[in-house]
C-alpha atoms as a PDB file:
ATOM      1  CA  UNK A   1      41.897   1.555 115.003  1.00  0.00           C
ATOM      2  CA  UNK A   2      43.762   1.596 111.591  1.00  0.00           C
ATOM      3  CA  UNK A   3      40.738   3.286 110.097  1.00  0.00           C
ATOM      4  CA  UNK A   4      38.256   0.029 110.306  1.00  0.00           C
ATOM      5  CA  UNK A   5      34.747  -0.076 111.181  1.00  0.00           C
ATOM      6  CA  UNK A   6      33.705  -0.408 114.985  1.00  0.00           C
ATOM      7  CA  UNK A   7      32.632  -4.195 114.077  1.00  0.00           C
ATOM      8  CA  UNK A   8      35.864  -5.248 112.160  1.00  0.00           C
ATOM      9  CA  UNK A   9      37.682  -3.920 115.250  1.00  0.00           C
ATOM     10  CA  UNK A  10      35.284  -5.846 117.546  1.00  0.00           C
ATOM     11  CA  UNK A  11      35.909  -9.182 115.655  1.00  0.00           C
ATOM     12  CA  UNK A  12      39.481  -8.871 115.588  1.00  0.00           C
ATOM     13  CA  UNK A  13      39.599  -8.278 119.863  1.00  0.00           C
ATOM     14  CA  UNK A  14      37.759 -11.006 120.085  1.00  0.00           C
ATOM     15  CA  UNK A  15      39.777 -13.278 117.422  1.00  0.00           C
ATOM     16  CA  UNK A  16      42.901 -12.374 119.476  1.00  0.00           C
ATOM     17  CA  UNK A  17      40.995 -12.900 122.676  1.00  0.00           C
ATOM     18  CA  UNK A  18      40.924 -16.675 120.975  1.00  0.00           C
ATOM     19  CA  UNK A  19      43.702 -16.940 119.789  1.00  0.00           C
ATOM     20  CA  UNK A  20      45.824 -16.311 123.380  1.00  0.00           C
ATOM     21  CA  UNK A  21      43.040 -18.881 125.145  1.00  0.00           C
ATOM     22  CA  UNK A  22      44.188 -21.452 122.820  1.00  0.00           C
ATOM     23  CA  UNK A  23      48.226 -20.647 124.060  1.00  0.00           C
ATOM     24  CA  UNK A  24      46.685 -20.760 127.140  1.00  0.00           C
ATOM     25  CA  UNK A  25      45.433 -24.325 126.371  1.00  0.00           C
ATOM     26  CA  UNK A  26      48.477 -25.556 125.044  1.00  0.00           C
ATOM     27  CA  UNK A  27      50.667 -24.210 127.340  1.00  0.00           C
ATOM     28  CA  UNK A  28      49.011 -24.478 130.888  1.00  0.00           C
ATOM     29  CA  UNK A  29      50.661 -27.993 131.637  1.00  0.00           C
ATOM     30  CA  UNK A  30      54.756 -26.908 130.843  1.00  0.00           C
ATOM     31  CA  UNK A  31      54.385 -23.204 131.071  1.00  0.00           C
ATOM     32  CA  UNK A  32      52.143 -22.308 133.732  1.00  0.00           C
ATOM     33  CA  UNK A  33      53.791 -18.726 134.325  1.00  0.00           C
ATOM     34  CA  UNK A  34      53.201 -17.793 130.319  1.00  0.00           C
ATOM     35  CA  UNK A  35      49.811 -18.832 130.527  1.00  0.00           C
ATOM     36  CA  UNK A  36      48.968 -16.669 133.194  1.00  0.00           C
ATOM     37  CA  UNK A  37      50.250 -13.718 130.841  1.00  0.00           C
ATOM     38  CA  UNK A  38      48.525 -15.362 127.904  1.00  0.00           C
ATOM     39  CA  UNK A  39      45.498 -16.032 130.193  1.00  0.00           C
ATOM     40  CA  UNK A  40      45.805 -11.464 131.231  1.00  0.00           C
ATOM     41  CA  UNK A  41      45.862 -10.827 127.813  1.00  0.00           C
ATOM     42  CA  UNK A  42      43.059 -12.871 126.313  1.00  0.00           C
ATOM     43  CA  UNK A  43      41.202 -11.038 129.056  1.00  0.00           C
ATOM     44  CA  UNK A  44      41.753  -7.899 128.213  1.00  0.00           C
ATOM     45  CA  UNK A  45      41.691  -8.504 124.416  1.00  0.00           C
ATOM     46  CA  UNK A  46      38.150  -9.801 125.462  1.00  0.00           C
ATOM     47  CA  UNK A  47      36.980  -7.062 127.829  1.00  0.00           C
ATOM     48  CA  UNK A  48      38.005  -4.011 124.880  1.00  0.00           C
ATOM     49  CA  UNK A  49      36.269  -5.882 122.738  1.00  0.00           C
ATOM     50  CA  UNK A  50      32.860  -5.864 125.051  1.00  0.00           C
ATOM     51  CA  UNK A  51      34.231  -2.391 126.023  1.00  0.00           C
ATOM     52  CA  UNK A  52      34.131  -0.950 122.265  1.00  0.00           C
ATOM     53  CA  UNK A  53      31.093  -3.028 121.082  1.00  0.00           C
ATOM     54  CA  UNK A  54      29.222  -1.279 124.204  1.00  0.00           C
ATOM     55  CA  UNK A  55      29.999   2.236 124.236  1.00  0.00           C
ATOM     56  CA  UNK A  56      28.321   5.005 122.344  1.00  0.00           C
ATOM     57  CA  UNK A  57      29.137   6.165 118.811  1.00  0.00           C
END
């Protein structure tokens, strides 16, 4: 990814990962629709980042 290191690229997953749960936060009560995408993506930002930090290289 961009030439970083495996663990830069694992921090930065999961900082997105945070980043779209705290739209989710803030948007769940007028927005429940973007949420749900915000929700999708902070899971999938979250589950590469598990992904990369536990396969072999």
């Amino acid at each position: 990814m961009l030439g970083l290191s495996r663990e830069a690229t694992i921090i930065i997953l999961l900082a997105v990962a945070g980043f779209l749960i705290g739209g989710v936060y803030t948007t769940y009560k007028s927005a429940k629709f973007l949420a749900t995408l915000l929700a999708l993506g902070a899971l999938l930002a979250g589950g590469g980042a598990v992904a990369w930090w536990l396969s072999s290289s």
